[in-house]
PDB file of N, CA and C in Angstrom:
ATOM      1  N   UNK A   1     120.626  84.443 115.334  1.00  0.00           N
ATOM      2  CA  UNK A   1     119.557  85.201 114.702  1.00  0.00           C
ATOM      3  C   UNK A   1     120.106  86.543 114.237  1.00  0.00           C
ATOM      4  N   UNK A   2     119.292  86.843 112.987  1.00  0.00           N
ATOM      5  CA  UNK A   2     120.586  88.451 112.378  1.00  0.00           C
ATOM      6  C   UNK A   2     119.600  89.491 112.892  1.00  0.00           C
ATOM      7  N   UNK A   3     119.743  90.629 112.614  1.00  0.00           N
ATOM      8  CA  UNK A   3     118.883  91.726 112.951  1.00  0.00           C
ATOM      9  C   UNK A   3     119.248  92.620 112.296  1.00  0.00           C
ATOM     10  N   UNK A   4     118.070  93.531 112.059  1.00  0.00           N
ATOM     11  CA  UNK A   4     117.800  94.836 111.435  1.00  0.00           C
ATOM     12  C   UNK A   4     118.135  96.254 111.915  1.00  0.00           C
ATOM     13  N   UNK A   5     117.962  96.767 111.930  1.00  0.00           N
ATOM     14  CA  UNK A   5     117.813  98.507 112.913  1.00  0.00           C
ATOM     15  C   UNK A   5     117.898  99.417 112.017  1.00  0.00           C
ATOM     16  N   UNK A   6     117.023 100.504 112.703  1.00  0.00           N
ATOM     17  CA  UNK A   6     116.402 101.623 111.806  1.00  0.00           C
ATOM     18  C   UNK A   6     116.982 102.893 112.657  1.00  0.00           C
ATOM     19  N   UNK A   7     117.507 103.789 112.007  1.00  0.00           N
ATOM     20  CA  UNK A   7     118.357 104.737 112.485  1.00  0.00           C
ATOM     21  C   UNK A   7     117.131 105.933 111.590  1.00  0.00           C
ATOM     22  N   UNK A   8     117.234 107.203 112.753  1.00  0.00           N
ATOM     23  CA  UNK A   8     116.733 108.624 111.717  1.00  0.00           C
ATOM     24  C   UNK A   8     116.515 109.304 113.118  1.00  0.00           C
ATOM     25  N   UNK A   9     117.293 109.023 114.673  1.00  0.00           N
ATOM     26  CA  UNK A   9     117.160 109.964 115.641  1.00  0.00           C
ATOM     27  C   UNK A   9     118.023 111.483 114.642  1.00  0.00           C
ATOM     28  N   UNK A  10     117.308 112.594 115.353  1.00  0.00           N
ATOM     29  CA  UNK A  10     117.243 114.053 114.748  1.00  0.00           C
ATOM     30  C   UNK A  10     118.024 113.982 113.011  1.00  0.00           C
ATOM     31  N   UNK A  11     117.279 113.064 112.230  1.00  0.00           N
ATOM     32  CA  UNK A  11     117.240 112.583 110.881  1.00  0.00           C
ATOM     33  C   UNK A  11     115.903 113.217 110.299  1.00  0.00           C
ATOM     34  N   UNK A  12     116.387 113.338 108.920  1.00  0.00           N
ATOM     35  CA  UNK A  12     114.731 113.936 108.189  1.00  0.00           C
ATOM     36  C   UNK A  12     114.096 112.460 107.916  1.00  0.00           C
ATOM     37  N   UNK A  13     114.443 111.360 108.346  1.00  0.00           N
ATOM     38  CA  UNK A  13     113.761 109.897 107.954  1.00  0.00           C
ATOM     39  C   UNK A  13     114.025 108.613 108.435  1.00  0.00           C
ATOM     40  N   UNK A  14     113.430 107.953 108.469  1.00  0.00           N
ATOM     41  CA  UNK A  14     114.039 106.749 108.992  1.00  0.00           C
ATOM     42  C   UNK A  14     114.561 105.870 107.749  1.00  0.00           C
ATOM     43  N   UNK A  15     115.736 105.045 107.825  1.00  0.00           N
ATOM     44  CA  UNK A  15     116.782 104.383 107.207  1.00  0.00           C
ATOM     45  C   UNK A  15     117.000 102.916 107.916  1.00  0.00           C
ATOM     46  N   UNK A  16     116.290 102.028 107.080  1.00  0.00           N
ATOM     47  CA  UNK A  16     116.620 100.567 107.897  1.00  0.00           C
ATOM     48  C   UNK A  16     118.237  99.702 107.712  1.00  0.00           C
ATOM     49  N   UNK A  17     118.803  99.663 108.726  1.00  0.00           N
ATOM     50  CA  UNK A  17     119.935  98.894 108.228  1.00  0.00           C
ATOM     51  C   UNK A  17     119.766  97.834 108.342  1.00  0.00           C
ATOM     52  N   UNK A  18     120.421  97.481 107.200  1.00  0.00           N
ATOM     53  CA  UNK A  18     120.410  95.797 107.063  1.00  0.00           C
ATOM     54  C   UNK A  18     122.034  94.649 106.903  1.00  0.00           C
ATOM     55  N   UNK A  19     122.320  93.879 107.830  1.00  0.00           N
ATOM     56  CA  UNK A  19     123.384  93.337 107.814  1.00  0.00           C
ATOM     57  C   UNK A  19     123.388  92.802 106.629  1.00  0.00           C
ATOM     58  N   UNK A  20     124.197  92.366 106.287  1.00  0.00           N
ATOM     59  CA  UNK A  20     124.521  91.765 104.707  1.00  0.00           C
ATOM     60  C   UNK A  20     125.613  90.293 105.074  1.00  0.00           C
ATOM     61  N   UNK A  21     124.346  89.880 106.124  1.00  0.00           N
ATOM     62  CA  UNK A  21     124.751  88.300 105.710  1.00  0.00           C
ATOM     63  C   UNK A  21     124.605  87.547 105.558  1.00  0.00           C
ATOM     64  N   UNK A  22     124.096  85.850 105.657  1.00  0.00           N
ATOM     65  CA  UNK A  22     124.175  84.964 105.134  1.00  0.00           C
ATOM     66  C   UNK A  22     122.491  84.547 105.064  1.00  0.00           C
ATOM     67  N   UNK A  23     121.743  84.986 105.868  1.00  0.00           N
ATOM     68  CA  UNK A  23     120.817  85.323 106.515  1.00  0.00           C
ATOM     69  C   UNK A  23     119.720  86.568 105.312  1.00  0.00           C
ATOM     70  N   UNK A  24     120.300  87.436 105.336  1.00  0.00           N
ATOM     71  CA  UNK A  24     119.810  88.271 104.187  1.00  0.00           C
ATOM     72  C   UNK A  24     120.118  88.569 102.762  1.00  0.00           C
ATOM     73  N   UNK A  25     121.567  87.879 102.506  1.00  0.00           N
ATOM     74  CA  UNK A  25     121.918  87.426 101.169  1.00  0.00           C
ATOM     75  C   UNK A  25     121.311  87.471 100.088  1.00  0.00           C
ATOM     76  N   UNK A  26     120.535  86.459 100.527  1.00  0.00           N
ATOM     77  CA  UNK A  26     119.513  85.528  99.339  1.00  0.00           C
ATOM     78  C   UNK A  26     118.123  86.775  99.195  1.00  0.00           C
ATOM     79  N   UNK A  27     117.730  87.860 100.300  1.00  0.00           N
ATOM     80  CA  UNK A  27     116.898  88.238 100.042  1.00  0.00           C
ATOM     81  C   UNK A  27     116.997  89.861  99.454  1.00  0.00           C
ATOM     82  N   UNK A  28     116.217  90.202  98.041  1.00  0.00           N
ATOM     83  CA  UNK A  28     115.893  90.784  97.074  1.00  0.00           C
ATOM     84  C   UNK A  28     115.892  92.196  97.712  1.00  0.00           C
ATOM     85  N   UNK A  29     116.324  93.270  96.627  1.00  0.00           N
ATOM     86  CA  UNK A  29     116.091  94.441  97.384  1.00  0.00           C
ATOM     87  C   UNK A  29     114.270  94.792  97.073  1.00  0.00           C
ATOM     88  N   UNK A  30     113.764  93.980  95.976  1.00  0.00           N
ATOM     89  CA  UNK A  30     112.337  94.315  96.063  1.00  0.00           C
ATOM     90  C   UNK A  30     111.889  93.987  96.783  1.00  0.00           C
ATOM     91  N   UNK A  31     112.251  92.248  97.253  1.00  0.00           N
ATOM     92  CA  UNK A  31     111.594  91.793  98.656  1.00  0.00           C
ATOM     93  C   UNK A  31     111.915  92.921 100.316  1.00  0.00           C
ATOM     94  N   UNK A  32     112.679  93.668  99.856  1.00  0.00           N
ATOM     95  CA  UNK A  32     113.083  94.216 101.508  1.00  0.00           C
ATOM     96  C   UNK A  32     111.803  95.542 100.958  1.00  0.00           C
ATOM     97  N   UNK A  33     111.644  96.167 100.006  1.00  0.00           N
ATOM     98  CA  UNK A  33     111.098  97.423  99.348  1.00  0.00           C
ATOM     99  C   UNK A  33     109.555  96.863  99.382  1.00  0.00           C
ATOM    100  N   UNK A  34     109.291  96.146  99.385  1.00  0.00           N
ATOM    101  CA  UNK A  34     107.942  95.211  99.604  1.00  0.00           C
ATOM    102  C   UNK A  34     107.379  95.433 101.082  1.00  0.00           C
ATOM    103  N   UNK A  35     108.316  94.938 102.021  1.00  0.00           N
ATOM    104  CA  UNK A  35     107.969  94.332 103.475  1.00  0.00           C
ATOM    105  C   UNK A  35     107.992  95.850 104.070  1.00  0.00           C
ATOM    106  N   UNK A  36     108.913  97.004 103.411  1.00  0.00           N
ATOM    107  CA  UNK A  36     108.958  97.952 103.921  1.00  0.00           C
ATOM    108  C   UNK A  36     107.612  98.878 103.635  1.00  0.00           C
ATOM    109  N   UNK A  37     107.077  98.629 102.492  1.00  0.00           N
ATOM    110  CA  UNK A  37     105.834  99.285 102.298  1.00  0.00           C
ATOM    111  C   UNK A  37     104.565  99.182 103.459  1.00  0.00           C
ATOM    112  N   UNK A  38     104.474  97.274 103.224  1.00  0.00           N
ATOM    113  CA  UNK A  38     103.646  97.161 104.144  1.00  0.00           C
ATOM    114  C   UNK A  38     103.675  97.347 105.712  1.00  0.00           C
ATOM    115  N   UNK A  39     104.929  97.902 105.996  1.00  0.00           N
ATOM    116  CA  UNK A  39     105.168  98.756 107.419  1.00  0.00           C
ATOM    117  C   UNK A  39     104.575 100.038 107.072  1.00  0.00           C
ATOM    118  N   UNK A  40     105.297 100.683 106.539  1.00  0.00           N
ATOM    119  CA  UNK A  40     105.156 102.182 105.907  1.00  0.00           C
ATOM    120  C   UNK A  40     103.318 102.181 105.965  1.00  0.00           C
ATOM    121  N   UNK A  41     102.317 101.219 105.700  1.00  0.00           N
ATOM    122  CA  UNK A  41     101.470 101.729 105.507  1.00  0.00           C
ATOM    123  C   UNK A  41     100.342 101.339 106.666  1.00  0.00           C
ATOM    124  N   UNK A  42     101.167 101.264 107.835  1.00  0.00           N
ATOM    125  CA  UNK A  42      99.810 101.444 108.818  1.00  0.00           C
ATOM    126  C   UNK A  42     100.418 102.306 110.292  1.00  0.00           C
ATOM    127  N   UNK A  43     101.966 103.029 109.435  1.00  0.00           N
ATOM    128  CA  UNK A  43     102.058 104.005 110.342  1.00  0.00           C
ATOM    129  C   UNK A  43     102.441 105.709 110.046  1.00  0.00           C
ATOM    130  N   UNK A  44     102.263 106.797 110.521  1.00  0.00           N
ATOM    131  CA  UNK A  44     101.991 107.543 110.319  1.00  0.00           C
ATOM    132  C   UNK A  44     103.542 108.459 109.344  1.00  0.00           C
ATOM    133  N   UNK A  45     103.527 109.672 108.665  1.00  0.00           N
ATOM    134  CA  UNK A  45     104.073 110.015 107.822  1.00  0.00           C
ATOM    135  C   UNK A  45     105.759 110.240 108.505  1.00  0.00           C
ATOM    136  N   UNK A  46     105.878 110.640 110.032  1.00  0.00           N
ATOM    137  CA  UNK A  46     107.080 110.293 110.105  1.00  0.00           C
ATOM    138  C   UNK A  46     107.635 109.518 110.702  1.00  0.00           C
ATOM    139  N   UNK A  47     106.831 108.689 110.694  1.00  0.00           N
ATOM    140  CA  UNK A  47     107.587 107.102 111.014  1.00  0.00           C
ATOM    141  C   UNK A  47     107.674 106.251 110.196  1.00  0.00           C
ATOM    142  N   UNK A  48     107.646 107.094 108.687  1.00  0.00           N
ATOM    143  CA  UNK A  48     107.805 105.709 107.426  1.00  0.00           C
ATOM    144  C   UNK A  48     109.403 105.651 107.308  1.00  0.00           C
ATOM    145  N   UNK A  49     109.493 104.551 106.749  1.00  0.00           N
ATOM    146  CA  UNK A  49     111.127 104.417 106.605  1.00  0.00           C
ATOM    147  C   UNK A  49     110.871 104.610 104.820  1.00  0.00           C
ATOM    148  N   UNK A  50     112.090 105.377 104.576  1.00  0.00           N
ATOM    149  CA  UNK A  50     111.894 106.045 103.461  1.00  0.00           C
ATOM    150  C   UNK A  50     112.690 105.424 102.193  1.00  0.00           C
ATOM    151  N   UNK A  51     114.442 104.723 103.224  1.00  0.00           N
ATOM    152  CA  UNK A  51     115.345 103.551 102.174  1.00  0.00           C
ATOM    153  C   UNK A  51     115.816 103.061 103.479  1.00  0.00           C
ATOM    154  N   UNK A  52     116.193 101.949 102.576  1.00  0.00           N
ATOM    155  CA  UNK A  52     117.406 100.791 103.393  1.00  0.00           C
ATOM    156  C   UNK A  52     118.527 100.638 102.813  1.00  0.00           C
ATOM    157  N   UNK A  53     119.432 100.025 103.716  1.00  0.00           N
ATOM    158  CA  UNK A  53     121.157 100.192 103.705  1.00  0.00           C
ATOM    159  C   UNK A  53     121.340  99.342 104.148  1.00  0.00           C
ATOM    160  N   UNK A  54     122.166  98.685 103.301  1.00  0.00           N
ATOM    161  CA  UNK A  54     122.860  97.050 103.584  1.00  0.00           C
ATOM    162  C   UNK A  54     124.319  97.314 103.476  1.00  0.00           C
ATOM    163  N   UNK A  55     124.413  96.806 105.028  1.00  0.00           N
ATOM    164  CA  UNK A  55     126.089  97.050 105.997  1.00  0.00           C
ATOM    165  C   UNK A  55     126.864  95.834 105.678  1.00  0.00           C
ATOM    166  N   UNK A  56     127.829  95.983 105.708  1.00  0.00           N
ATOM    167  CA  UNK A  56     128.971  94.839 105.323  1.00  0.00           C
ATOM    168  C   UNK A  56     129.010  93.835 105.613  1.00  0.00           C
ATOM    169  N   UNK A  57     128.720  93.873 107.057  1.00  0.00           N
ATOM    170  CA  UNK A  57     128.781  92.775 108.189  1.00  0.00           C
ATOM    171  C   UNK A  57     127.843  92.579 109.358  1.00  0.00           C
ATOM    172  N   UNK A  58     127.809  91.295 109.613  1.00  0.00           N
ATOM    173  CA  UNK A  58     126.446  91.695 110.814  1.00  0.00           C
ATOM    174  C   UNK A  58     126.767  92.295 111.893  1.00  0.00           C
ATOM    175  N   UNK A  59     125.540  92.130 112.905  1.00  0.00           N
ATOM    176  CA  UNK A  59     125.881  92.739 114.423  1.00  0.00           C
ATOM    177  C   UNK A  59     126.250  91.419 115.147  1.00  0.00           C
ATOM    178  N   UNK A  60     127.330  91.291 115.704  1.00  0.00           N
ATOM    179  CA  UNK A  60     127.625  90.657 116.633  1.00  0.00           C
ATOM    180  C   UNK A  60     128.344  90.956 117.853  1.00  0.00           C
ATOM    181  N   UNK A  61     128.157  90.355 118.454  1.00  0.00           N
ATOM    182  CA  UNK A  61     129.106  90.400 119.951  1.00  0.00           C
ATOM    183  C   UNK A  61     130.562  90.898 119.662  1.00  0.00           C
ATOM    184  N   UNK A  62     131.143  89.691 118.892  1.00  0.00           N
ATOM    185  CA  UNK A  62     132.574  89.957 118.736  1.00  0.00           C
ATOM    186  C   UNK A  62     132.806  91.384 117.897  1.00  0.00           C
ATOM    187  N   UNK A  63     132.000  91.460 117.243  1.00  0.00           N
ATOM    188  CA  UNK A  63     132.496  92.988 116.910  1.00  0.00           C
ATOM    189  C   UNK A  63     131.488  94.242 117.249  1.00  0.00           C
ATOM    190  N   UNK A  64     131.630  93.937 118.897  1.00  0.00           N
ATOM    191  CA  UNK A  64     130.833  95.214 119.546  1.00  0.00           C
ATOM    192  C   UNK A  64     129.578  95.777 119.236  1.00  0.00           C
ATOM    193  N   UNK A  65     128.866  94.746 118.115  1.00  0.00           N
ATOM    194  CA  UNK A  65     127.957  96.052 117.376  1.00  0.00           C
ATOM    195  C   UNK A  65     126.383  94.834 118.659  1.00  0.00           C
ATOM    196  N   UNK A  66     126.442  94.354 118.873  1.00  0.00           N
ATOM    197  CA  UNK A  66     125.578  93.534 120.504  1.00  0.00           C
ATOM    198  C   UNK A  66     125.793  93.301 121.652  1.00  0.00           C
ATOM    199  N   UNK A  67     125.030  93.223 122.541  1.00  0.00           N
ATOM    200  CA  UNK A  67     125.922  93.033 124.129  1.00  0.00           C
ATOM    201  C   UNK A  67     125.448  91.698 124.064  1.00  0.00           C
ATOM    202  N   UNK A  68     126.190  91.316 125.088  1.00  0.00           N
ATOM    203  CA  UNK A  68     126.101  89.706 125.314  1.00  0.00           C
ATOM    204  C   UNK A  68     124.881  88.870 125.776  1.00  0.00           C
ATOM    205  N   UNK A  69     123.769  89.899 125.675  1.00  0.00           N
ATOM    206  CA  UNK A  69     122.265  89.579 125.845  1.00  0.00           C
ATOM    207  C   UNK A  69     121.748  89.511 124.622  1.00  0.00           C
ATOM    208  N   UNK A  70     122.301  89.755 123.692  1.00  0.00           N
ATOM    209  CA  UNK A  70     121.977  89.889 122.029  1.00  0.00           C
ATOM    210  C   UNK A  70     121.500  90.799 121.573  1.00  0.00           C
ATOM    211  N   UNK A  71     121.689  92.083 122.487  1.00  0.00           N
ATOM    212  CA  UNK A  71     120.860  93.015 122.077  1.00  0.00           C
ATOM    213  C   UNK A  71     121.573  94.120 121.593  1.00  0.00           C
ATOM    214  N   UNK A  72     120.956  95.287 120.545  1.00  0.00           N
ATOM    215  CA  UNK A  72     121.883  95.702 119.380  1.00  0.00           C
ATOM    216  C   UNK A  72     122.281  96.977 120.675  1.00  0.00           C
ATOM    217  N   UNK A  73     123.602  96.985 120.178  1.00  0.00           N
ATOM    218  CA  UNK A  73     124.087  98.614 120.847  1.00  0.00           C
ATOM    219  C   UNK A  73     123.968  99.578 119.773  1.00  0.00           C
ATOM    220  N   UNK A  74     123.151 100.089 120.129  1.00  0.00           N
ATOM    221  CA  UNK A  74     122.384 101.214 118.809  1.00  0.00           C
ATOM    222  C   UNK A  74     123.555 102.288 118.150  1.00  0.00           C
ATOM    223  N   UNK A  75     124.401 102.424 119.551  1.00  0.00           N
ATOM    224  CA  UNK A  75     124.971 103.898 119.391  1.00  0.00           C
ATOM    225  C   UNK A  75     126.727 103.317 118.637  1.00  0.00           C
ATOM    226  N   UNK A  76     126.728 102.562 118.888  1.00  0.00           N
ATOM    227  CA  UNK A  76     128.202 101.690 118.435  1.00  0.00           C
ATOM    228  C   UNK A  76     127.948 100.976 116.948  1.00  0.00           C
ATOM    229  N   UNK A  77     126.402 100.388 116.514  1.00  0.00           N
ATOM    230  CA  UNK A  77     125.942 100.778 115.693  1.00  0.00           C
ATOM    231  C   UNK A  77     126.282 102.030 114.518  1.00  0.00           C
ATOM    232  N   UNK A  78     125.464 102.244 115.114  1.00  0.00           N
ATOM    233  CA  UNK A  78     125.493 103.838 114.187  1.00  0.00           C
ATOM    234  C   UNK A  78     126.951 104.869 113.867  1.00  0.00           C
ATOM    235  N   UNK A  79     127.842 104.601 115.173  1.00  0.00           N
ATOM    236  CA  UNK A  79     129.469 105.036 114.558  1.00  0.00           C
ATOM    237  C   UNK A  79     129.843 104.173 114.006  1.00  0.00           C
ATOM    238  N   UNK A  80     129.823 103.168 114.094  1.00  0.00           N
ATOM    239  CA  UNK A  80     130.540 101.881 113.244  1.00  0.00           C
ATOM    240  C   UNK A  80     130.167 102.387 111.856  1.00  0.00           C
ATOM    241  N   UNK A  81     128.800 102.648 111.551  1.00  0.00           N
ATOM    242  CA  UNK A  81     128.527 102.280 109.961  1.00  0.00           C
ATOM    243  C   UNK A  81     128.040 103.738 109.737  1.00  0.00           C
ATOM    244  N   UNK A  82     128.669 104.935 110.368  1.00  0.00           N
ATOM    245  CA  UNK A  82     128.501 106.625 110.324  1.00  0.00           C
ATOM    246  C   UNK A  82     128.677 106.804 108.724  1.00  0.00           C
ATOM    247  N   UNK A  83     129.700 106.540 108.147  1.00  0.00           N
ATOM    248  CA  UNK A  83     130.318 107.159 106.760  1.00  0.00           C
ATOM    249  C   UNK A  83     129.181 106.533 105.735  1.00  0.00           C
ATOM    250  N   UNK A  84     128.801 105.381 105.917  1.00  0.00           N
ATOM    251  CA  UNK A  84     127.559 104.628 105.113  1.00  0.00           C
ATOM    252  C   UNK A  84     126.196 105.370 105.462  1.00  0.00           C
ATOM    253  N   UNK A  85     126.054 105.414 106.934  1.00  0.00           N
ATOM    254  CA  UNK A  85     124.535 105.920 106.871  1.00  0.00           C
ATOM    255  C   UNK A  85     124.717 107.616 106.206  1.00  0.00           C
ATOM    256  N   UNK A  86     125.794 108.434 106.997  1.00  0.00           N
ATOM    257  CA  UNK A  86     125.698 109.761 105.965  1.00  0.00           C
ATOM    258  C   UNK A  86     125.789 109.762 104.446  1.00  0.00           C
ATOM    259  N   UNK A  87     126.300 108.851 103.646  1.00  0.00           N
ATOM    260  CA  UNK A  87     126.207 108.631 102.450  1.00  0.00           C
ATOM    261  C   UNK A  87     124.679 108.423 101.976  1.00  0.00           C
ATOM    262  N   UNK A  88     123.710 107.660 103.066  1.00  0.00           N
ATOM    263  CA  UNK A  88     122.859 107.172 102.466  1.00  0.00           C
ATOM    264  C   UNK A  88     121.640 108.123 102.683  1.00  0.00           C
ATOM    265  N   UNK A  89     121.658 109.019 103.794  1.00  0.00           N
ATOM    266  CA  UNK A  89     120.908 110.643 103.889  1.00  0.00           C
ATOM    267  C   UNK A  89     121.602 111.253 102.711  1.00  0.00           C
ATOM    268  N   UNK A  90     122.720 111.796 102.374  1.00  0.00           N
ATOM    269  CA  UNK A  90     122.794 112.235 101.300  1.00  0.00           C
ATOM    270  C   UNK A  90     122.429 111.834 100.060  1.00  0.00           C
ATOM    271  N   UNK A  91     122.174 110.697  99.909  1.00  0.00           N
ATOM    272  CA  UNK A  91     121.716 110.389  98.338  1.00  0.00           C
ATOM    273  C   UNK A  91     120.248 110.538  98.372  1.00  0.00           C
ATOM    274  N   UNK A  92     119.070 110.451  99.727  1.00  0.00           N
ATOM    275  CA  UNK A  92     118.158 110.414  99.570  1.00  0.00           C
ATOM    276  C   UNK A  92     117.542 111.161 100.182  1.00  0.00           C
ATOM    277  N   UNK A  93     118.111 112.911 100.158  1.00  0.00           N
ATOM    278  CA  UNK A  93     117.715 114.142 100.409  1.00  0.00           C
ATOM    279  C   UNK A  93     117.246 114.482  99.303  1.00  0.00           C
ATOM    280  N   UNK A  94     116.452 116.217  99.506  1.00  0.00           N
ATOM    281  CA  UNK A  94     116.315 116.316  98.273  1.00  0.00           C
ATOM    282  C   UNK A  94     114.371 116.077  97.994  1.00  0.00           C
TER     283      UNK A  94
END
């Protein structure tokens, strides 16, 4: 099963990452800009997610980014794909 995660701890926003694999491929950045609205709109102004970011590779075990319960390691996460998510606050500051 692939998974998502939304990063914006002491962030001006929340930023959904999205693995980019075989799994989410096929699906549209309108379809992700769609599903994100209808989140965005039954929760409050700073808990909307504002863009999404599609990462190279998924989260898996073998490459540290899950523990062996399947569950995401947020913080190994977030250094792994640091240079992408600061790229992606910078383009959508402002």
């Amino acid at each position: 099963a692939s998974q998502c995660m939304l990063v914006g701890h002491a962030r001006p926003h929340l930023v959904l990452l999205i693995p980019n694999d075989a799994t989410h491929a096929a699906v549209t950045d309108d379809a992700i800009k769609a599903a994100i609205e209808q989140v965005n709109a039954d929760v409050p102004h700073y808990r909307k997610i504002k863009s999404h970011l599609r990462v190279p590779e998924a989260f898996t075990i073998e490459n540290g980014l899950l523990t062996a319960n399947q569950k995401l390691r947020r913080r190994a996460v977030e250094k792994h794909y640091k240079d992408l998510i600061d790229r992606a606050y910078a383009s959508t500051s402002g």
